[in-house]
C-alpha atoms as a PDB file:
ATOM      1  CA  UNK A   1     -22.970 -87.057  39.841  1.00  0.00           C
ATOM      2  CA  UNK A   2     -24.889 -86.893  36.419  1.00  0.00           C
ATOM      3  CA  UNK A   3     -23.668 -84.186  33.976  1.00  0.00           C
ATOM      4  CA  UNK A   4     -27.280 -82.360  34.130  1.00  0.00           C
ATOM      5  CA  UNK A   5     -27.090 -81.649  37.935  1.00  0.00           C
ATOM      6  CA  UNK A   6     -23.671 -79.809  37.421  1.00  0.00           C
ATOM      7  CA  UNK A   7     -23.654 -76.125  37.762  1.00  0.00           C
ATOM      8  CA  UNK A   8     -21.208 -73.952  36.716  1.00  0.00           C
ATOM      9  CA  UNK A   9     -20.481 -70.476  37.757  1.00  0.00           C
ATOM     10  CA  UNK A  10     -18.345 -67.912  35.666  1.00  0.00           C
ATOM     11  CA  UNK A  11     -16.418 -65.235  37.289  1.00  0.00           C
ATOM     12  CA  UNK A  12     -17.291 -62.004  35.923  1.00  0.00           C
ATOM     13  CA  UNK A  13     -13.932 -61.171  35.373  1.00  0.00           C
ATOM     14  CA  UNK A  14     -14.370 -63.403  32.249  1.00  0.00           C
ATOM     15  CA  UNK A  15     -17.379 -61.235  31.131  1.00  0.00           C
ATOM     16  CA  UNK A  16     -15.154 -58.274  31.756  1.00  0.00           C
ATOM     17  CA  UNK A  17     -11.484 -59.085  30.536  1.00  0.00           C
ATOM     18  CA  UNK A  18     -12.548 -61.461  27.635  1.00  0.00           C
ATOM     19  CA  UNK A  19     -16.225 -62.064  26.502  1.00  0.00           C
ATOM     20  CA  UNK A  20     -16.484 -58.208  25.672  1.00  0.00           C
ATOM     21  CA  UNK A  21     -12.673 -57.395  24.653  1.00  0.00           C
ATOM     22  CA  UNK A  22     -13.142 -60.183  22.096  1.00  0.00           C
ATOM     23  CA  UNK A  23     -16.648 -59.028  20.790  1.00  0.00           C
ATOM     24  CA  UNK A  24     -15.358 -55.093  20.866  1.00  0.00           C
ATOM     25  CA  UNK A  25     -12.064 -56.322  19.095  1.00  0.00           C
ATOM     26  CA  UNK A  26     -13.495 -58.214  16.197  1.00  0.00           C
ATOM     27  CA  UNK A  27     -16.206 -55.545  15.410  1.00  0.00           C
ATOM     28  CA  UNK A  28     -13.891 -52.900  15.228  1.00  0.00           C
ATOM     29  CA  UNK A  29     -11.388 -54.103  13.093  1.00  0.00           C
ATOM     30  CA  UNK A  30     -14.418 -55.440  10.638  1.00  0.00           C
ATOM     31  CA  UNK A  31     -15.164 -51.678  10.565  1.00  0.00           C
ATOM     32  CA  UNK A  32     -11.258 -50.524  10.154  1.00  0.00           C
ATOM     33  CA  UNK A  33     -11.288 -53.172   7.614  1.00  0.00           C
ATOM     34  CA  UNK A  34     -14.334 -51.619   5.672  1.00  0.00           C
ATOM     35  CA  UNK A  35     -12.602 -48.634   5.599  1.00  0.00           C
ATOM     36  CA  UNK A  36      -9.056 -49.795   4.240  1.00  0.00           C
ATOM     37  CA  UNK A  37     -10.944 -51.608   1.988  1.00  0.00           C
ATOM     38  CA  UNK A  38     -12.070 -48.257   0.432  1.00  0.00           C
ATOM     39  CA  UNK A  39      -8.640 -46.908   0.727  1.00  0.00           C
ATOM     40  CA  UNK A  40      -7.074 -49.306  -1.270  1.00  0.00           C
ATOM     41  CA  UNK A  41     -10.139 -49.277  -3.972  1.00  0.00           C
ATOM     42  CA  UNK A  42      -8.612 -47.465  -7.159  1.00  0.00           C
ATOM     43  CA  UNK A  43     -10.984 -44.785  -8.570  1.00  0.00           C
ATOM     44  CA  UNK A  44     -12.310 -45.297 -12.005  1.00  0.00           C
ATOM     45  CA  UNK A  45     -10.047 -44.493 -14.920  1.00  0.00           C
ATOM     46  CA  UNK A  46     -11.866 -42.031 -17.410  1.00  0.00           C
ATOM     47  CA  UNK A  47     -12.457 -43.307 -20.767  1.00  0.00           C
ATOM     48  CA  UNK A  48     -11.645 -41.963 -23.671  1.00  0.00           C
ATOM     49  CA  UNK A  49     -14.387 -40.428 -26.053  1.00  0.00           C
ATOM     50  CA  UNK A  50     -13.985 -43.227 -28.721  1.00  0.00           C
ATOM     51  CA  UNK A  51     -14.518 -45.776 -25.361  1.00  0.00           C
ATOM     52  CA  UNK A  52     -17.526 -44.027 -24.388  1.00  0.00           C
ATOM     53  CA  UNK A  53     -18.895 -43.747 -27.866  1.00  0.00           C
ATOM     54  CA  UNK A  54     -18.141 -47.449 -29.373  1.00  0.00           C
ATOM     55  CA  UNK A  55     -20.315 -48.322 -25.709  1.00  0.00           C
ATOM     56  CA  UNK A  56     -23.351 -46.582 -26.698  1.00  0.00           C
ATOM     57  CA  UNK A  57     -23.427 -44.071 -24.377  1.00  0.00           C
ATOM     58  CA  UNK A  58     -23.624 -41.423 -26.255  1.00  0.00           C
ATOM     59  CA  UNK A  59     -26.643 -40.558 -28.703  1.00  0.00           C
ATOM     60  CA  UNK A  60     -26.107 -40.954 -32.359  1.00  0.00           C
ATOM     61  CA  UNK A  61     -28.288 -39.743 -35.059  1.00  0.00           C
ATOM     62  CA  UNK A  62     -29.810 -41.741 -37.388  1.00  0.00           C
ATOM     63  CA  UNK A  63     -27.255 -41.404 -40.637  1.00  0.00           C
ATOM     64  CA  UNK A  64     -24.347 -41.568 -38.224  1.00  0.00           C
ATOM     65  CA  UNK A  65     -25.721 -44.649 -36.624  1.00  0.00           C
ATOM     66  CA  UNK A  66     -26.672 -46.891 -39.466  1.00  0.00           C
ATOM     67  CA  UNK A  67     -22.999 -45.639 -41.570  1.00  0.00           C
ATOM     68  CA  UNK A  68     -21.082 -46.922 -38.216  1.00  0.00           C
ATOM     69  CA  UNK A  69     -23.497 -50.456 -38.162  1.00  0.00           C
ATOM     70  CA  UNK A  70     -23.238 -51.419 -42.197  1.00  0.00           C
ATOM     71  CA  UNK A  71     -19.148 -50.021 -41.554  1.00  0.00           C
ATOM     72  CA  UNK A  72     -19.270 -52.751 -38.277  1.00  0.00           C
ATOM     73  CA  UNK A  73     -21.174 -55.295 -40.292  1.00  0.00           C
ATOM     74  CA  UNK A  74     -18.536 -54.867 -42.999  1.00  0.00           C
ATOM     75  CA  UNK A  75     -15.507 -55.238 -41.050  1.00  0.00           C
ATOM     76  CA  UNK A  76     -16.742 -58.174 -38.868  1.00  0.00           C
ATOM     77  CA  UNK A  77     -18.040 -60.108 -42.216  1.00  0.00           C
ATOM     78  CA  UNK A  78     -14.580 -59.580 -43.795  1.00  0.00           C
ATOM     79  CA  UNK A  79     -12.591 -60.121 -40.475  1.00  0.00           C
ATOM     80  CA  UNK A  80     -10.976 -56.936 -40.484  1.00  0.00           C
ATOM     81  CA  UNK A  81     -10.545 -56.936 -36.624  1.00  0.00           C
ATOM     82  CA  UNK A  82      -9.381 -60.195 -36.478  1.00  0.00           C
ATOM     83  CA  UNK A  83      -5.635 -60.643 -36.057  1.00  0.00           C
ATOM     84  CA  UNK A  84      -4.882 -63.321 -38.801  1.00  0.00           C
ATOM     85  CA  UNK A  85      -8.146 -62.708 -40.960  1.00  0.00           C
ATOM     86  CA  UNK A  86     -10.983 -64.423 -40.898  1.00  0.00           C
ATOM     87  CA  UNK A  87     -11.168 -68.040 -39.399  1.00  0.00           C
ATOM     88  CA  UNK A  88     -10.493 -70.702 -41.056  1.00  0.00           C
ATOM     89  CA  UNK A  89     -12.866 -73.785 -40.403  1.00  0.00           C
ATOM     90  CA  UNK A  90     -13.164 -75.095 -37.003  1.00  0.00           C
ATOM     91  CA  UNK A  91      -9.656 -74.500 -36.390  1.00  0.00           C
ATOM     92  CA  UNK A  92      -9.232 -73.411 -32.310  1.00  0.00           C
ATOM     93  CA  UNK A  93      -7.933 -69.870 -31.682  1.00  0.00           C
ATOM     94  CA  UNK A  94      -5.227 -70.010 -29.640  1.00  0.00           C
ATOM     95  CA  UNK A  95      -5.882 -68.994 -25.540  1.00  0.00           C
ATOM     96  CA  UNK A  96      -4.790 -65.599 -24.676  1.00  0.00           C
ATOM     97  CA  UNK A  97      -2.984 -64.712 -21.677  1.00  0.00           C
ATOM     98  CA  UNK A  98      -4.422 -63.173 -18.862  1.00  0.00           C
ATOM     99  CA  UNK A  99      -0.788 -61.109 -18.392  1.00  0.00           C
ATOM    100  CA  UNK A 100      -0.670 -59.474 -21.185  1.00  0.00           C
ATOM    101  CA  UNK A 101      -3.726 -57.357 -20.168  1.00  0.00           C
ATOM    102  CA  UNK A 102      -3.237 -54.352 -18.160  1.00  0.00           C
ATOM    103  CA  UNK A 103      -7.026 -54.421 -16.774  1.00  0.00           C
ATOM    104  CA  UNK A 104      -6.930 -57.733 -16.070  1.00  0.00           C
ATOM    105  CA  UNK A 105      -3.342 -57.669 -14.115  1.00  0.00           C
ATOM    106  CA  UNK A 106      -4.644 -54.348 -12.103  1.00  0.00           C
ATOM    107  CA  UNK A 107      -8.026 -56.566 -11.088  1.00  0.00           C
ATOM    108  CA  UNK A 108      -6.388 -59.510 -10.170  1.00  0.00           C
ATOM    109  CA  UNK A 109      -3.756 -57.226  -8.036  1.00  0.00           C
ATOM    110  CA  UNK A 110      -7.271 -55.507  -6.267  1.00  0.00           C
ATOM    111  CA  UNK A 111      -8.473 -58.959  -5.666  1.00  0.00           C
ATOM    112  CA  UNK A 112      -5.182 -60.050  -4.103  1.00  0.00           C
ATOM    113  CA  UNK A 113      -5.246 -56.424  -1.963  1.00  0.00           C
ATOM    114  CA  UNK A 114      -8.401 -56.920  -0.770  1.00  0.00           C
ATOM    115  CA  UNK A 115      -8.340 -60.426   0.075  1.00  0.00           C
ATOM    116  CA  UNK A 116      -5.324 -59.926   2.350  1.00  0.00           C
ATOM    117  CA  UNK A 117      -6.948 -56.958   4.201  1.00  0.00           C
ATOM    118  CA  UNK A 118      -9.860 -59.982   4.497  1.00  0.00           C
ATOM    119  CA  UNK A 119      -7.848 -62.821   5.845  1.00  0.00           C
ATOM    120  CA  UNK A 120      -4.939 -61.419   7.647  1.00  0.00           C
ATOM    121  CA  UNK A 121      -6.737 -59.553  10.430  1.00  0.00           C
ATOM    122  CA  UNK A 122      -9.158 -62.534  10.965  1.00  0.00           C
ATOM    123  CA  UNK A 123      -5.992 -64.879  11.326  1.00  0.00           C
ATOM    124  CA  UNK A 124      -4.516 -62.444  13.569  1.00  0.00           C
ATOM    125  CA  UNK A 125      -7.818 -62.421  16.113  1.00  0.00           C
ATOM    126  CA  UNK A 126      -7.295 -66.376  15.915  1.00  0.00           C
ATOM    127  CA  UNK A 127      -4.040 -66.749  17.147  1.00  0.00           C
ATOM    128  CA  UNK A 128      -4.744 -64.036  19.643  1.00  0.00           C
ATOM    129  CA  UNK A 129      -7.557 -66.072  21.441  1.00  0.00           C
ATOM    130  CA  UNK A 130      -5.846 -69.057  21.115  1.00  0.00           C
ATOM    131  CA  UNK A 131      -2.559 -67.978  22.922  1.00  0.00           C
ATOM    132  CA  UNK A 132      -4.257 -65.966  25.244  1.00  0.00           C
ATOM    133  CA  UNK A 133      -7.788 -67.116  26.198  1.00  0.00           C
ATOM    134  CA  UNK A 134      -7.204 -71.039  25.265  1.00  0.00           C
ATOM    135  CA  UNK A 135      -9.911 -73.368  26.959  1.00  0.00           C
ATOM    136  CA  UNK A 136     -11.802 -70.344  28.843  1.00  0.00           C
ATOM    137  CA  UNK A 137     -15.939 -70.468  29.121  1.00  0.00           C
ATOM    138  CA  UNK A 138     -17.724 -67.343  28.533  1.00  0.00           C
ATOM    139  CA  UNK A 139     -21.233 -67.843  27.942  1.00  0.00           C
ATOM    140  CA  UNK A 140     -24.334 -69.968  28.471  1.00  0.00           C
ATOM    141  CA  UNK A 141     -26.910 -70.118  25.812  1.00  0.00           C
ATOM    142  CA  UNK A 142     -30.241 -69.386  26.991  1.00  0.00           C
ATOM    143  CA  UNK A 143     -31.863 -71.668  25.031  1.00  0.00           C
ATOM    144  CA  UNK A 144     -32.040 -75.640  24.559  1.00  0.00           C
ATOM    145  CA  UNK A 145     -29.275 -77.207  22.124  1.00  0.00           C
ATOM    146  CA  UNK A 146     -28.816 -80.713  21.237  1.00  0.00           C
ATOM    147  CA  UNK A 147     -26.008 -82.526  21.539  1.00  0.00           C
ATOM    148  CA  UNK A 148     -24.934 -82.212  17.759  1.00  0.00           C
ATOM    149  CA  UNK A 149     -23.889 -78.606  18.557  1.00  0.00           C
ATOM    150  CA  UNK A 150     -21.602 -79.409  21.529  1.00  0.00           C
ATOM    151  CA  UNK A 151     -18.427 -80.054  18.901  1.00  0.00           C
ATOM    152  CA  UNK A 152     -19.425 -76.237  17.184  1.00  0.00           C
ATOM    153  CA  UNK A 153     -19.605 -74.723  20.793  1.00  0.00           C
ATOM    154  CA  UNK A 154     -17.143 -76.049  22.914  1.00  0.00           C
ATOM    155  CA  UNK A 155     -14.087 -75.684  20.565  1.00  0.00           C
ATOM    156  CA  UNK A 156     -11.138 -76.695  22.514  1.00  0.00           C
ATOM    157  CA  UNK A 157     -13.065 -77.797  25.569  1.00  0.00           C
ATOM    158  CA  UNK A 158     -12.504 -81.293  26.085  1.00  0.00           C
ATOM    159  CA  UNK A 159     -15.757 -81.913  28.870  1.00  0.00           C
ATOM    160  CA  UNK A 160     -18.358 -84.619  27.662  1.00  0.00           C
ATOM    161  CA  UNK A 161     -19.848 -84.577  31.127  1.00  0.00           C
ATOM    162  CA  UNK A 162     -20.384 -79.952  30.510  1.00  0.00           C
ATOM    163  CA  UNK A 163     -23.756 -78.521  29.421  1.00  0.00           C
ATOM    164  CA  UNK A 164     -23.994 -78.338  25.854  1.00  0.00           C
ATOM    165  CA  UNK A 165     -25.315 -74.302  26.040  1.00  0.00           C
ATOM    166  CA  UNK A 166     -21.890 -73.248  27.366  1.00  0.00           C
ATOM    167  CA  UNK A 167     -19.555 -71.481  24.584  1.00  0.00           C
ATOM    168  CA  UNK A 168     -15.463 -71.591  24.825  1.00  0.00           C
ATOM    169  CA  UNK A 169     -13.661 -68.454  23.875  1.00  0.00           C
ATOM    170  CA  UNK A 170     -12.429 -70.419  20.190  1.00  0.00           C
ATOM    171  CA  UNK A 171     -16.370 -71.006  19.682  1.00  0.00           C
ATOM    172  CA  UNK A 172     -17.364 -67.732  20.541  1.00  0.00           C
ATOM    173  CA  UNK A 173     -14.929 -66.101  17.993  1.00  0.00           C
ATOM    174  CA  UNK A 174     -16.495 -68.275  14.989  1.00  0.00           C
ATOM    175  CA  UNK A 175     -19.873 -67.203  16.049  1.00  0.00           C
ATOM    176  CA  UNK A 176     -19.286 -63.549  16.068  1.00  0.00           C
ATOM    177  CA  UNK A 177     -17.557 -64.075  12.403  1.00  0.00           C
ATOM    178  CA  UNK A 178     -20.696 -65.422  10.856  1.00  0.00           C
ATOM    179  CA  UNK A 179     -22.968 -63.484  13.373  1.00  0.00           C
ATOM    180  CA  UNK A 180     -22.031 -59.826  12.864  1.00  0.00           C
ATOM    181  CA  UNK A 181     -22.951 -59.578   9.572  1.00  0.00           C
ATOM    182  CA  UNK A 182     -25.925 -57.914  10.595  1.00  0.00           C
ATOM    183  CA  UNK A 183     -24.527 -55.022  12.848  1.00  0.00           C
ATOM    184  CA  UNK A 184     -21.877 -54.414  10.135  1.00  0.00           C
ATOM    185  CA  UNK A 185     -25.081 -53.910   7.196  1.00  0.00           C
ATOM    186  CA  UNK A 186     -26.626 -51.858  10.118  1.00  0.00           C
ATOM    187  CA  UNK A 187     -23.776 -49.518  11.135  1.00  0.00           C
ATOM    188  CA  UNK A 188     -21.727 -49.897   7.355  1.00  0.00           C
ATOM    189  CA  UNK A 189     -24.977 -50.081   5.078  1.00  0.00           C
ATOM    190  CA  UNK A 190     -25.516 -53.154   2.839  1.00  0.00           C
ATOM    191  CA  UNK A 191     -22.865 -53.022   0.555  1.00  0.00           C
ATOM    192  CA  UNK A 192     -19.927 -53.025   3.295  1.00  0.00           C
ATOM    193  CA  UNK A 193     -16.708 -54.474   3.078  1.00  0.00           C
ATOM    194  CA  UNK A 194     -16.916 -55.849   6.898  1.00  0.00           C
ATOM    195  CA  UNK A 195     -18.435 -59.241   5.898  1.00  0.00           C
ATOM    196  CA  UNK A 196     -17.037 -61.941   6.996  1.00  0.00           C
ATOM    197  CA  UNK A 197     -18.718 -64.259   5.261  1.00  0.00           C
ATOM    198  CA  UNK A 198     -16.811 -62.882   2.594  1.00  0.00           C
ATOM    199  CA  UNK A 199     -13.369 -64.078   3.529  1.00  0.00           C
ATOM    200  CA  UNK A 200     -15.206 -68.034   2.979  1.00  0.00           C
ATOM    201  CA  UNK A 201     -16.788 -67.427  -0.196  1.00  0.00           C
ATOM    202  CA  UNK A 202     -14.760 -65.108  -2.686  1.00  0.00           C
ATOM    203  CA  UNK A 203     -11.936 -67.114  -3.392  1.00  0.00           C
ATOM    204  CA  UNK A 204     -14.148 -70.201  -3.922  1.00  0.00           C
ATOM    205  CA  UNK A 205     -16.320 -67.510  -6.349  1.00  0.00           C
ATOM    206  CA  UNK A 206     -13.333 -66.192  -8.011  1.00  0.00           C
ATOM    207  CA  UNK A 207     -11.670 -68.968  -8.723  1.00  0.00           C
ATOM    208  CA  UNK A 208     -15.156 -70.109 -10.359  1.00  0.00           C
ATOM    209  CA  UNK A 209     -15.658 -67.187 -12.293  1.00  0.00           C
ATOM    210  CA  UNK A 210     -12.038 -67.054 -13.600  1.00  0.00           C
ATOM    211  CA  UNK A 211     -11.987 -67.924 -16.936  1.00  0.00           C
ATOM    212  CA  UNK A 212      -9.769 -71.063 -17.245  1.00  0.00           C
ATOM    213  CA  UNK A 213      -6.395 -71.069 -19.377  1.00  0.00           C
ATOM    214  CA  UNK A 214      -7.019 -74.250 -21.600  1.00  0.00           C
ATOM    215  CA  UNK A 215     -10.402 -72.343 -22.954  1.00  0.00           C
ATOM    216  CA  UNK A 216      -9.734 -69.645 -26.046  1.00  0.00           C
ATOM    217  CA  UNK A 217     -12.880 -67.512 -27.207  1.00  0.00           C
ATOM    218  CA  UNK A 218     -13.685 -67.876 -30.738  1.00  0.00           C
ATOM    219  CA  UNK A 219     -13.773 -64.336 -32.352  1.00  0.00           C
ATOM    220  CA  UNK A 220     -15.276 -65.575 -35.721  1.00  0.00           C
ATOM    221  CA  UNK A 221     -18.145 -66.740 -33.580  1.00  0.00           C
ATOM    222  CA  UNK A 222     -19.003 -63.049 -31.817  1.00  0.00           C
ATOM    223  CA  UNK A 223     -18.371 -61.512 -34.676  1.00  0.00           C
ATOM    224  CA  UNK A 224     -21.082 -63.318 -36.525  1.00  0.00           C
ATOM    225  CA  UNK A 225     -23.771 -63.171 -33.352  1.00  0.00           C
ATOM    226  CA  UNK A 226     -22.459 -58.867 -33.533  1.00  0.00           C
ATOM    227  CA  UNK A 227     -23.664 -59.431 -37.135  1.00  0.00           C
ATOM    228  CA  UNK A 228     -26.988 -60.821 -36.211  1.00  0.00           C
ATOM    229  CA  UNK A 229     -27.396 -58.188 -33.481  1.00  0.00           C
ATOM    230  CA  UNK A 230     -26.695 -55.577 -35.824  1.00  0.00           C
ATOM    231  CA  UNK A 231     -29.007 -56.797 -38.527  1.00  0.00           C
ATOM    232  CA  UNK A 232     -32.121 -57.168 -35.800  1.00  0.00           C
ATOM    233  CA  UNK A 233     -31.473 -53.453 -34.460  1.00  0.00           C
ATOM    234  CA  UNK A 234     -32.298 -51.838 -37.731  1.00  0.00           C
ATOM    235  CA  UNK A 235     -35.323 -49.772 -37.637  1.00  0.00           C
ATOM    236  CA  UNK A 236     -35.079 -50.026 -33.867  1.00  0.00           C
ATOM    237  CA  UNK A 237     -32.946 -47.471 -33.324  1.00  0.00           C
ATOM    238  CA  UNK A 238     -34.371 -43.856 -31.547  1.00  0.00           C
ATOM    239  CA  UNK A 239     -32.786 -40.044 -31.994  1.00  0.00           C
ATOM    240  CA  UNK A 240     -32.764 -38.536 -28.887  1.00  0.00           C
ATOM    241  CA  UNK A 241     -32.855 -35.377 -30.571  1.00  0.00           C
ATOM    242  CA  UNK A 242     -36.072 -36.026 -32.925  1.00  0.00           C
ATOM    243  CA  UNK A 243     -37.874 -32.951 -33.268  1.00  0.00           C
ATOM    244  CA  UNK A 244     -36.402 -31.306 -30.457  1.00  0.00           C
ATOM    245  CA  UNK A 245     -36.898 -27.585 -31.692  1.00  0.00           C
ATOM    246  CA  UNK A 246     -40.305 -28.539 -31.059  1.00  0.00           C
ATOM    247  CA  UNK A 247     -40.407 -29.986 -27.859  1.00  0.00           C
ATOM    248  CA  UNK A 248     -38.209 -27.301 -26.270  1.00  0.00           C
ATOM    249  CA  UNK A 249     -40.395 -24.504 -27.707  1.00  0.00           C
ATOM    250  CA  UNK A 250     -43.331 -26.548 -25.882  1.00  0.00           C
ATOM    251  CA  UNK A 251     -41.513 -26.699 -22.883  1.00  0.00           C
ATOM    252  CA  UNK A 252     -40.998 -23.275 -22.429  1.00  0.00           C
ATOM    253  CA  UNK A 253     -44.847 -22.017 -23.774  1.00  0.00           C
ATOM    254  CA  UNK A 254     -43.078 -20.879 -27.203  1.00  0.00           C
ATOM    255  CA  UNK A 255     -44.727 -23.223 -29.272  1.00  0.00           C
ATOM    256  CA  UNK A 256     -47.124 -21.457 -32.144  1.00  0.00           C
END
């Protein structure tokens, strides 16, 4: 009997006890995951006036502003920031070490928090189908597939001779991790921490966007380019508070 005049007929007990308890399952915890991911989010430590102020975010007038540039031009020519003085030649700073930095040891622990609230659940859902719902069928694709999708769809399914529309239980799960990306934006909002696409791609991103050990930024360097930037921004520089007696007395109908 050829394999496209078999027909196969699913119990609905399938469709009851394990298509939907699988679907339900995996979208609720990638909503109880959004939320722990919140939970363990640390809020934002205040800075410090001198923080916010050597950032720019507060507005300086125009004698305060150019003392503090020629004071940072100063100090950055003469290498009065720099631990051993100024650099000498070409020689290679040595690397500092990640460690030693309280930000960067509390954003590596968030990483490591948030990427085992990522991966632990998912390989939790794994071995659940797999012990429980091994080598089941759940569903037929309505729609045409060609034979290069049989090995994606029929995970664990060892059938040559089965339609290649019809999903095992293994299958199904990968699907819904990729596929419910778009409920999750639609019930979480777009920046959600449900996404599974997620739990593939950051530690491939992080681990591309760390900055490597061997590699040691050269101070003399940035001091110079702060030099150049300082240099460009004269005459650039706005007061917020230029003739605001004026403008306020407009404002209000005061002005004579």
């Amino acid at each position: 009997m050829s394999g496209s005049a078999v027909s196969l007929y699913l119990d609905p007990q399938i469709r009851d006890w394990v298509l939907f308890p699988i679907t339900l399952v995996m979208i609720l915890v990638g909503i109880l995951r959004h939320y722990v991911v919140l939970l363990l989010q640390s809020p934002p430590k205040k800075q410090p006036m001198a923080a916010i102020r050597e950032h720019g975010k507060l507005p300086l007038p125009p004698s305060y502003y150019n003392a503090v540039s020629q004071h940072l031009a100063d100090a950055f020519k003469n290498g009065s920031y720099l631990k051993g003085g100024p650099g000498k030649g070409d020689t290679p700073a040595a690397p500092p070490n990640p460690l030693t930095d309280p930000a960067a040891m509390d954003g590596m622990m968030a990483g490591m928090k948030t990427q085992m609230v990522m991966m632990v659940p998912q390989m939790i859902i794994m071995g659940w189908i797999n012990f429980f719902f091994q080598g089941f069928v759940l569903i037929k694709l309505p729609f045409p597939l060609t034979l290069g999708f049989k090995a994606m769809l029929q995970r664990g399914i060892e059938t040559p001779d089965m339609d290649v529309r019809w999903v095992s239980s293994l299958s199904w799960y990968f699907l819904n991790f990729f596929g419910l990306n778009g409920l999750y934006r639609l019930i979480l909002g777009n920046d959600n921490s449900a996404d599974s696409s997620r739990d593939m791609s950051t530690p491939f991103a992080a681990a591309a966007a760390a900055p490597q050990l061997g590699q040691a930024q050269d101070f003399s360097k940035l001091f110079k380019a702060e030099i150049d930037n300082l240099e460009f921004s004269k005459g650039l520089h706005s007061w917020v508070a230029d003739d605001v007696e004026t403008r306020i007395l407009k404002k209000y109908g005061r002005a004579t």
